[in-house]
Protein backbone atom coordinates (compact mmCIF):
# COMPACT_ATOMS: atom_id res chain seq x y z
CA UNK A 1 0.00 0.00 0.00
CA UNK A 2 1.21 3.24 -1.34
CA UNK A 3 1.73 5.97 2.05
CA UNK A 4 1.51 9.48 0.90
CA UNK A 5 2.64 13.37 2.51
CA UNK A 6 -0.22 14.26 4.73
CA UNK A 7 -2.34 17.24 3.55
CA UNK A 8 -4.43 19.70 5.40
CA UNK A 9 -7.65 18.76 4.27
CA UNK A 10 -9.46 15.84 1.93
CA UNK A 11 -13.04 16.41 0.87
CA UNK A 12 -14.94 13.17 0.14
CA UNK A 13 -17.36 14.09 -2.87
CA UNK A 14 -17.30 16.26 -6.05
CA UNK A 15 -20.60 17.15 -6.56
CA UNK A 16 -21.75 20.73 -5.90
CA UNK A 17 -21.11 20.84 -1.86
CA UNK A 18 -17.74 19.34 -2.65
CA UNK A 19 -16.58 21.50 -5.57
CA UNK A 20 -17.88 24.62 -3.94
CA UNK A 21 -16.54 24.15 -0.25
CA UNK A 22 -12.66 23.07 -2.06
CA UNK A 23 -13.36 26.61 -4.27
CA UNK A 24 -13.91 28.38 -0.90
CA UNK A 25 -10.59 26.76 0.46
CA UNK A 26 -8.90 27.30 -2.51
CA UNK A 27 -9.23 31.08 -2.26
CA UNK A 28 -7.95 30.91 1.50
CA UNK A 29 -5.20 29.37 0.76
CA UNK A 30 -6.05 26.13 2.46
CA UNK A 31 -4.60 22.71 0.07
CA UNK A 32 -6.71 20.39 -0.28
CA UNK A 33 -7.41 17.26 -2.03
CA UNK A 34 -10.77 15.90 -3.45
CA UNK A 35 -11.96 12.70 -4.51
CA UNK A 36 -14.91 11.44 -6.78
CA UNK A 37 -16.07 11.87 -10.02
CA UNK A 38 -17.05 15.27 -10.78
CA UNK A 39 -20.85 15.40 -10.82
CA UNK A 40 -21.46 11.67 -10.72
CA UNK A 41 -23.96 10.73 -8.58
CA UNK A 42 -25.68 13.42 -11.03
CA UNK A 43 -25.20 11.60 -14.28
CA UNK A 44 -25.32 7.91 -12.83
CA UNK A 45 -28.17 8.44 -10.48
CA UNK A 46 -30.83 10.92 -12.05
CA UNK A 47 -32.89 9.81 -14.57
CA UNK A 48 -32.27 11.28 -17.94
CA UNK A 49 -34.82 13.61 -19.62
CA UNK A 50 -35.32 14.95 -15.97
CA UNK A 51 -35.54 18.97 -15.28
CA UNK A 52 -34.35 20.49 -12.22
CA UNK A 53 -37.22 21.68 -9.22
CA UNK A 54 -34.98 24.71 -8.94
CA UNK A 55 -34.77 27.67 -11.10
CA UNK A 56 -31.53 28.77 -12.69
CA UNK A 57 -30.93 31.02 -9.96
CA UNK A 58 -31.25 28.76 -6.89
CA UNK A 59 -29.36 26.05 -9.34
CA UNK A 60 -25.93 28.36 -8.71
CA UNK A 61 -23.15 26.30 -7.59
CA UNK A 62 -21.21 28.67 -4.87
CA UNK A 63 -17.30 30.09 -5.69
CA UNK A 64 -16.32 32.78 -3.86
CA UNK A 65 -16.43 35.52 -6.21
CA UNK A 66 -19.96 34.81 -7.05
CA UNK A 67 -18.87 34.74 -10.91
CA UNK A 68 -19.78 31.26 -12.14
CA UNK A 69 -23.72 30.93 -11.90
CA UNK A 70 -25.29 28.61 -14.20
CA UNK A 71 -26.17 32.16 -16.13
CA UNK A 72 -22.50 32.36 -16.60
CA UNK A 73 -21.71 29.09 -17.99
CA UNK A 74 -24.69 29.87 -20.79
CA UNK A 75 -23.14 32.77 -21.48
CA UNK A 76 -19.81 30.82 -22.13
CA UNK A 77 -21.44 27.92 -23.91
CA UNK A 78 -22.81 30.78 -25.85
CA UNK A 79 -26.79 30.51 -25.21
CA UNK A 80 -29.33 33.14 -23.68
CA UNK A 81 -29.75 34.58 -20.47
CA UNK A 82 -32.54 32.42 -18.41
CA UNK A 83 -35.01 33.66 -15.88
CA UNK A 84 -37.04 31.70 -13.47
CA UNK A 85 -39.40 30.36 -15.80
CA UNK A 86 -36.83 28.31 -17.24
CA UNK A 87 -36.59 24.26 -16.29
CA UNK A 88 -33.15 23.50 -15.94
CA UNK A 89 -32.38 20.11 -17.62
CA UNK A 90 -30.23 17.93 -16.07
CA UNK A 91 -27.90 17.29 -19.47
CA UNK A 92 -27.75 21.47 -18.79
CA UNK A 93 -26.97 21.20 -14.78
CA UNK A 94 -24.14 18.17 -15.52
CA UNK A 95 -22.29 20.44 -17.77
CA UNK A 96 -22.28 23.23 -15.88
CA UNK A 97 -21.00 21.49 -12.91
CA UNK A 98 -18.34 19.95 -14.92
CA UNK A 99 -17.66 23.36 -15.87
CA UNK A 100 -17.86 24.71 -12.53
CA UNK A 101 -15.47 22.28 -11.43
CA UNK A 102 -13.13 22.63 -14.30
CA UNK A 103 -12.61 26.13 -13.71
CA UNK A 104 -12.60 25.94 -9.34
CA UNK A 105 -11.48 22.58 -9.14
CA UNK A 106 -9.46 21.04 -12.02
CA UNK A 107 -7.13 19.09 -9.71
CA UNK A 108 -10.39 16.66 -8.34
CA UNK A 109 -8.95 12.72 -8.53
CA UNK A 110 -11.37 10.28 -9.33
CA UNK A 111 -10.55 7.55 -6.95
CA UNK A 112 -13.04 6.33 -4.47
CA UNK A 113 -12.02 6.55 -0.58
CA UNK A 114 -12.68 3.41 0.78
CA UNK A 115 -11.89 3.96 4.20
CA UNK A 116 -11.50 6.55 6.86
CA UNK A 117 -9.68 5.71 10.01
CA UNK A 118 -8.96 8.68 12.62
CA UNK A 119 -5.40 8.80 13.93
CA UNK A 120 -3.66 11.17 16.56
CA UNK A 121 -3.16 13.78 13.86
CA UNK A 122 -6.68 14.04 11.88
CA UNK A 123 -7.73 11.00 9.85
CA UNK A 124 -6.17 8.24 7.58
CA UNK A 125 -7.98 7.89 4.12
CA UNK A 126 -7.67 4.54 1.98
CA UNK A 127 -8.40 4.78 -1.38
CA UNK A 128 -9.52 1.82 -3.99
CA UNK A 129 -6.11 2.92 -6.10
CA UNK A 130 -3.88 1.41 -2.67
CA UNK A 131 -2.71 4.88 -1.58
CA UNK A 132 -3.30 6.38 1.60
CA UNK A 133 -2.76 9.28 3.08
CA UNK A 134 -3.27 11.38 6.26
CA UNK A 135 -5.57 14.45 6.54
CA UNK A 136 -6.09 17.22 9.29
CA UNK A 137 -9.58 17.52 8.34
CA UNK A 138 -11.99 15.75 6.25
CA UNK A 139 -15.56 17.16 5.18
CA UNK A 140 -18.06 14.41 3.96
CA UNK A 141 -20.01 15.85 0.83
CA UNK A 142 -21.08 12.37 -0.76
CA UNK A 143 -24.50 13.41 -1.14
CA UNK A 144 -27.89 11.11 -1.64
CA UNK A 145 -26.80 8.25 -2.22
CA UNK A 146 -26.05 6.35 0.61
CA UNK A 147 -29.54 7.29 2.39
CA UNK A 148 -31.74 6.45 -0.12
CA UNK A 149 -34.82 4.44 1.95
CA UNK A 150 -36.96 1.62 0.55
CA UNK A 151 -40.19 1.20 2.67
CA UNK A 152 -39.68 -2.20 4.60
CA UNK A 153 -42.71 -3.61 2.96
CA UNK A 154 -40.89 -3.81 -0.46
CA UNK A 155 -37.38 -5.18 1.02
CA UNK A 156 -38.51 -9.01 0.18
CA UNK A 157 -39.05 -7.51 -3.57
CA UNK A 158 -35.46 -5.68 -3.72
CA UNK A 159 -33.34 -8.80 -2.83
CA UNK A 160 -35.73 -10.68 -5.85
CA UNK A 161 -35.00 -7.94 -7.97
CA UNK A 162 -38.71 -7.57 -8.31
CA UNK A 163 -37.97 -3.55 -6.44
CA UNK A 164 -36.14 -0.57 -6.49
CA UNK A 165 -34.93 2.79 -5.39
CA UNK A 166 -35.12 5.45 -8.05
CA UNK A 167 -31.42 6.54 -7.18
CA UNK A 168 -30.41 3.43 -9.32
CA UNK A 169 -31.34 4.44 -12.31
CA UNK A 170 -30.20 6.60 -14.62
CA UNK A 171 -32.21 5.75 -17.60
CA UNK A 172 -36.18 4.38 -17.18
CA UNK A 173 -36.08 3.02 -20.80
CA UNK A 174 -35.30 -0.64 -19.50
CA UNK A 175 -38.99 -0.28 -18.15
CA UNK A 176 -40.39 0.16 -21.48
CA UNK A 177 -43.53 -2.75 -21.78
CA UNK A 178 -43.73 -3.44 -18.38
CA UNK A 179 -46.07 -2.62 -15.49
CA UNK A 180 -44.45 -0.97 -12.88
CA UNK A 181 -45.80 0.63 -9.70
CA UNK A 182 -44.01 3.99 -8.58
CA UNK A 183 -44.62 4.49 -4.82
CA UNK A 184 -44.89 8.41 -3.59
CA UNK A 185 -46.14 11.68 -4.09
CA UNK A 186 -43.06 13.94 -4.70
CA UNK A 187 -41.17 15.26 -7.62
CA UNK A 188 -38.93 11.84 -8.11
CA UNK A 189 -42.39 9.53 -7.98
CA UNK A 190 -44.24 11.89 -10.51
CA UNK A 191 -41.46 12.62 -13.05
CA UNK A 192 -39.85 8.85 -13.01
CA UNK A 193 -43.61 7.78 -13.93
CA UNK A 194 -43.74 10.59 -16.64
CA UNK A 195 -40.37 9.72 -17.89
CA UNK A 196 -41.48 5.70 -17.86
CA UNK A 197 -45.12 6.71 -19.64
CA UNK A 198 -42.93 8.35 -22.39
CA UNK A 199 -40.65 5.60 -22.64
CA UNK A 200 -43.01 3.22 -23.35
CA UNK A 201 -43.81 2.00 -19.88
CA UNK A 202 -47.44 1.53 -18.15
CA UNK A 203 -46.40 3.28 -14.72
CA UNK A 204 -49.21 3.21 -11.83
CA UNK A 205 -48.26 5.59 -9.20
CA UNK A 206 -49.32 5.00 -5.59
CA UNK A 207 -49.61 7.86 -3.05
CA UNK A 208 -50.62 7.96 0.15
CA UNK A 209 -51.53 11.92 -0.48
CA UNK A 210 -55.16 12.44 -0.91
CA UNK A 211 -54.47 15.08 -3.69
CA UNK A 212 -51.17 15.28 -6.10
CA UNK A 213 -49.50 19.10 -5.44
CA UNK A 214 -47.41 20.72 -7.83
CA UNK A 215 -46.04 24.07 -7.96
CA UNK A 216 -46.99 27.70 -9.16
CA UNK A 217 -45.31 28.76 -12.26
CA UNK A 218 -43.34 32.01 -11.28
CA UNK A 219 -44.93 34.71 -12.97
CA UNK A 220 -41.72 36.63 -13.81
CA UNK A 221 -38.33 35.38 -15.16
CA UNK A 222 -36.87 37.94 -12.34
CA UNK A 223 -38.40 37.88 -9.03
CA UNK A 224 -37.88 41.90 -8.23
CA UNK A 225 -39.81 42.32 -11.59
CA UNK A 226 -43.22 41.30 -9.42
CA UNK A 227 -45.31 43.97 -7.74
CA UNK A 228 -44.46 45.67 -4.73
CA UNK A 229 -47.51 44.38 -3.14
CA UNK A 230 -46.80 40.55 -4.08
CA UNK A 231 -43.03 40.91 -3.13
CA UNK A 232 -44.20 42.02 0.21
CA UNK A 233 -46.71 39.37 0.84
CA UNK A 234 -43.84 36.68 -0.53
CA UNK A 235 -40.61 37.76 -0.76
CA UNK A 236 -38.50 36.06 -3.07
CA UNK A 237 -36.12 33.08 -1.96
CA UNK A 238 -33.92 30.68 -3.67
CA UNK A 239 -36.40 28.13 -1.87
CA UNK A 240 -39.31 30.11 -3.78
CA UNK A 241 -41.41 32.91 -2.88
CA UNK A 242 -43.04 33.46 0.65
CA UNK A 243 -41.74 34.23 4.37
CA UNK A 244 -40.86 30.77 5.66
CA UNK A 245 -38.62 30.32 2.50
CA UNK A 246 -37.41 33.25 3.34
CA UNK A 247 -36.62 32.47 6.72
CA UNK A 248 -34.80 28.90 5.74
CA UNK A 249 -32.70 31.08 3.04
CA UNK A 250 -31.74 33.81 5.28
CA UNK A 251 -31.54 32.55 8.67
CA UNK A 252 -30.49 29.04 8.10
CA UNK A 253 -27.68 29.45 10.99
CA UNK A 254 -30.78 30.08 13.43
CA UNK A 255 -32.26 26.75 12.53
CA UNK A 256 -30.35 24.75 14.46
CA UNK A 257 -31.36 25.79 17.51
CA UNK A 258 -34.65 24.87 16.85
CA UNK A 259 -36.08 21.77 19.09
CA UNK A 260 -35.07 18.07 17.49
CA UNK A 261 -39.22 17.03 16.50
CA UNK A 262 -39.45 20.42 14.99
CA UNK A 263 -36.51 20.27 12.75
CA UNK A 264 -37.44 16.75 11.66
CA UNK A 265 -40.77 17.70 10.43
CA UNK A 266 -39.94 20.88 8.87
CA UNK A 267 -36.95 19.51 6.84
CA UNK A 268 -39.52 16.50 5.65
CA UNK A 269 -41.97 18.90 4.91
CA UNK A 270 -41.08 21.80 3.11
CA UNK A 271 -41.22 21.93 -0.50
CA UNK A 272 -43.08 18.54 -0.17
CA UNK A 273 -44.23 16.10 -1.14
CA UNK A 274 -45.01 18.45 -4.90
CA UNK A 275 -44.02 18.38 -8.14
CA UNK A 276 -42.43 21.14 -10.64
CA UNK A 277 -45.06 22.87 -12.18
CA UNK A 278 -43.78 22.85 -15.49
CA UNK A 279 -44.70 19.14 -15.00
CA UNK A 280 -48.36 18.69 -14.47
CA UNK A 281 -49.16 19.21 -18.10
CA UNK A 282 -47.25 15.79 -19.20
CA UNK A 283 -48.28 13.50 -16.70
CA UNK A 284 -52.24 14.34 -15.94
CA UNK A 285 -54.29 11.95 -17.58
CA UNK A 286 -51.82 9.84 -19.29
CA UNK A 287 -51.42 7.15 -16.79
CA UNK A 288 -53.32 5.80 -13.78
CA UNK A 289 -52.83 7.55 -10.27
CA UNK A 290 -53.93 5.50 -7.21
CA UNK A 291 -53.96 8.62 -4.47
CA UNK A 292 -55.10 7.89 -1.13
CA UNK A 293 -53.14 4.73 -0.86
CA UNK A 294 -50.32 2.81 1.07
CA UNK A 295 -48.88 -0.51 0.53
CA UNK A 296 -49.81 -2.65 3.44
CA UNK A 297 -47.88 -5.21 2.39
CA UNK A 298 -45.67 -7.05 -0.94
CA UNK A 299 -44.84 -10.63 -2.38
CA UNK A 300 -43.16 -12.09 -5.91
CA UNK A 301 -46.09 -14.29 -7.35
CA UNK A 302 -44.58 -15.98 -10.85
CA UNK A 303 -42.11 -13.45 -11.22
CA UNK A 304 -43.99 -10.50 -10.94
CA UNK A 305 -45.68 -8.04 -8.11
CA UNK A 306 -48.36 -8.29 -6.10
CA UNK A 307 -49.07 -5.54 -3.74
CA UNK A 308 -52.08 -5.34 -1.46
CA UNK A 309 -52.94 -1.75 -0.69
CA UNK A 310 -54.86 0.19 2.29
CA UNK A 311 -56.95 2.14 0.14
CA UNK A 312 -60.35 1.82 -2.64
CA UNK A 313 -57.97 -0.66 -4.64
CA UNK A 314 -56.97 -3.49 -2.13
CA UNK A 315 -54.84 -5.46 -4.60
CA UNK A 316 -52.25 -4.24 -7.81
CA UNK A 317 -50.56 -6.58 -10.18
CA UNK A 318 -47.05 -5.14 -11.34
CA UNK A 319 -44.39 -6.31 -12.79
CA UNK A 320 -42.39 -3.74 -10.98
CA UNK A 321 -41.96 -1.06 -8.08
CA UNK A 322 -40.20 1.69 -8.04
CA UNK A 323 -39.77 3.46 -4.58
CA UNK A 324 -39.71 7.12 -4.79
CA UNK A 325 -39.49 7.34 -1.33
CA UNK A 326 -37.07 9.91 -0.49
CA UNK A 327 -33.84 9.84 1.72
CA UNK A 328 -33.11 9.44 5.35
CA UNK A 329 -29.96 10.50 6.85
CA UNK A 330 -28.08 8.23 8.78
CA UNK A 331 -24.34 8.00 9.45
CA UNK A 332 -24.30 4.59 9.94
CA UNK A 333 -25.13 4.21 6.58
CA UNK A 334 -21.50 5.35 5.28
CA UNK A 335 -19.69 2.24 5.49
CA UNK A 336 -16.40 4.12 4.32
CA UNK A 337 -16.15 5.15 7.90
CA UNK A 338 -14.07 3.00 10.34
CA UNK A 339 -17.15 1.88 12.34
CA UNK A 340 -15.40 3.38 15.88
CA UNK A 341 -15.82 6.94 14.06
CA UNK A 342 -19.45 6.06 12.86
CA UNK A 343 -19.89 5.59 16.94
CA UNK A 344 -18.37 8.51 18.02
CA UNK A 345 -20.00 10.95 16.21
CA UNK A 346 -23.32 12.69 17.91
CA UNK A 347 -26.30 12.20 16.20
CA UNK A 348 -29.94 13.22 16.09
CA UNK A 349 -33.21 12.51 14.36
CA UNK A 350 -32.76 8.93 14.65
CA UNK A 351 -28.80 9.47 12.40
CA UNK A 352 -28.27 12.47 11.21
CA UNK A 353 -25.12 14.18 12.82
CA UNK A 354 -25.48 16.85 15.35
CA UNK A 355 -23.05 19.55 13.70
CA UNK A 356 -21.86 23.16 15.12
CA UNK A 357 -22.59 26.66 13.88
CA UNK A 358 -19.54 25.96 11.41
CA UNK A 359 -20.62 21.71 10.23
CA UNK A 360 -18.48 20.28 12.09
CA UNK A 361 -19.19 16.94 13.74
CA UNK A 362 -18.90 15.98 17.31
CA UNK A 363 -15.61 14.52 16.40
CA UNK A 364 -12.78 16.93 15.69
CA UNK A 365 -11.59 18.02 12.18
CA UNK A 366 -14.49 15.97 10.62
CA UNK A 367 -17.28 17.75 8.42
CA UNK A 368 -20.62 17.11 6.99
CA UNK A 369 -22.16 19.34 4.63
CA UNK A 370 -24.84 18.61 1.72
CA UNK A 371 -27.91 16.54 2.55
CA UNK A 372 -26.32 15.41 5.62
CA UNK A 373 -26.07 18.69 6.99
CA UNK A 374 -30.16 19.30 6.22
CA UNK A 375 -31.05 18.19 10.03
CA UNK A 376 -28.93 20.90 11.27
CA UNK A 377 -29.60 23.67 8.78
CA UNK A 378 -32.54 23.02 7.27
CA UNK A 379 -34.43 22.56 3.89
CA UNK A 380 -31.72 24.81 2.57
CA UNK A 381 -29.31 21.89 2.58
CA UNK A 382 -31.25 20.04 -0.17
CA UNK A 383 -31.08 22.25 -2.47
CA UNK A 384 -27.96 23.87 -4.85
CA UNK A 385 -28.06 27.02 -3.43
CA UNK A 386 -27.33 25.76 -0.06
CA UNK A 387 -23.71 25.07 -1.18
CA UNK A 388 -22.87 29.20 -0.10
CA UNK A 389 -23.82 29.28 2.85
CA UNK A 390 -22.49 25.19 3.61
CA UNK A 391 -18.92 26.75 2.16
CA UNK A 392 -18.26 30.06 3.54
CA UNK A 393 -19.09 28.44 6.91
CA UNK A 394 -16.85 25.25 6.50
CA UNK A 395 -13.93 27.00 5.03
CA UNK A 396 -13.79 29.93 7.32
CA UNK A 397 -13.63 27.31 10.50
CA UNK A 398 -11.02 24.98 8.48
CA UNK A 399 -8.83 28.37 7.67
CA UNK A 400 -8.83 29.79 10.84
CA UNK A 401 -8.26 26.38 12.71
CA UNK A 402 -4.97 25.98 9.94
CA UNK A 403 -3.58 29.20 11.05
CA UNK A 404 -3.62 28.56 14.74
């Protein structure tokens, strides 16, 4: 096994929290090193043909002279300006980010870390080329991935290969011809059916929602273009326009001292379950929507489905399922960490890690920031334009910590 120098500090992830808190290091002059494959949970793990919820301007990756907005890389590319009315697609988003990250962050290496270990000095990091290394500080931005949650009514399905998690798949063609229930009520559940009825699928969905929600379209492509009147009754947010989004864009430090039960719900809640509203027009009426039902429970009968639901229809015949069922944080759930670590870091909301005003973990030197960081700061954390406020925190702490 190949030993390397130690560094200051490795960042696990290149996605948007990763590129934009090593951009934010960068300009401090901390070194750092970071591993993945730029954007790739984004290409590998989002369905293609899907549109961002966001608009263009809460779709901004953070750097910290504010210069390289997804505006910027159409201007580069050569195309138009874009306002809010605009549905990012996700071809759009992945080449922006690669972008983004060729311009911030061209030194990224794209080997997996396998293993982190904490020493007397920071942390040791194994990687699936054989090096290893030692860093000061790490900061965990891996994203959704490991937290995606199957309902443990389908897990007898998943292990026949009769169920899945719409994280694994990046293209719903290979459903074309079959009969596949999608389970939820959000964004993923109602554009992976849309995307499957296009692609020559027969997707039910299944919802325990009494009514399918989807969003306003904004009425403006710029939000201070609305009148006085409206902007005062819902200010605009990256989130969207009203107070509360307000509130989780602009005072997403104070969230965190909100009680546990309180920060739970809200960060389930808001924004959800809904879907874009530049989407109800191609799925209404094309395919059948069971709302108002749960599955009870699931079993393989001849190689296919069969679900029995709490709800009008007590019994559905697929030949699929396909949870949409969102993500829960848990740090147990990142095998990569020496399982001592996993134990020693604090955590609340049944996983998620209980992080400081500046993300760092109970354990010293190690950082979580992304999705994993939503418990702590809120619905912000889901979303793109979290990755600002995530980065000038983290790098700040990890700069001024280096100079002591």
């Amino acid at each position: 096994m190949i030993t390397s120098t130690a560094v200051p500090v490795a960042i696990v992830g290149a996605g948007p929290y990763g590129l934009s808190v090593a951009a934010h290091l960068k300009a401090l002059g901390v070194p750092v090193r970071v591993f993945g494959v730029p954007m790739g949970s984004w290409r590998t793990r989002m369905p293609a043909g899907m549109f961002l919820k966001s608009t263009p301007r809460a779709s901004a990756i953070s750097d910290p002279a504010g210069r390289l907005t997804l505006n910027d890389f159409r201007a580069a590319e050569g195309l138009a300006w874009v306002g809010d009315r605009y549905a990012v697609p996700l071809d759009e988003f992945i080449r922006y980010g690669e972008w983004f990250q060729g311009r911030c962050v061209p030194e990224v290496e794209r080997a997996a870390v396998v293993r982190i270990t904490p020493t007397p000095d920071g942390y040791r990091l194994a990687l699936d080329t054989g090096e290893a290394f030692t860093a000061r500080t790490a900061v965990l931005a891996g994203g959704f991935p490991p937290y995606a949650t199957v309902p443990a009514e389908l897990w007898p399905l998943v292990g026949a290969g009769l169920a899945s998690h719409t994280s694994e798949h990046a293209d719903l063609r290979k459903f074309a011809g079959q009969r596949v229930a999608v389970i939820g009520a959000g964004q993923s559940a109602l554009e992976s059916a849309t995307l499957m009825h296009e692609a020559g699928a027969q997707p039910i969905l299944v919802a325990r929602t009494r009514q399918l929600l989807f969003g306003s379209p904004p009425e403006t492509d710029r939000g201070g273009e609305r009148p006085w009147p409206e902007r005062l009754a819902k200010p605009a947010s990256p989130l969207g326009p009203g107070w509360s989004f307000t509130a989780f864009s602009r005072a997403t430090g104070a969230f965190r001292y909100l009680p546990d039960r309180t920060r739970a719900h809200l960060v389930r809640t808001v924004l959800g379950p809904s879907g874009g509203w530049w989407l109800q027009d191609r799925m209404q009426g094309r395919f059948p929507v069971l709302t108002g039902h749960e599955v009870a429970s699931a079993e393989a009968a001849g190689g296919r489905v069969r679900l029995r639901l709490r709800g009008p229809t007590d019994v559905l015949e697929v030949d699929q399922v396909l949870a949409a069922t969102g993500y829960r944080v848990d740090v147990e759930r990142l095998d990569y960490l020496d399982p001592g670590l996993r134990r020693a870091v604090a955590r609340r909301n049944a996983g998620a890690p209980r992080l400081s005003s500046s993300f760092e973990s109970s354990v010293p030197g190690l950082y979580f920031t992304g999705l994993s960081a939503a418990n702590t700061f809120g619905p912000l954390m889901r979303f793109v334009c979290g990755t600002g406020f995530a980065s000038r925190r983290i790098s700040r702490a990890i700069a001024a910590g280096n100079r002591r």
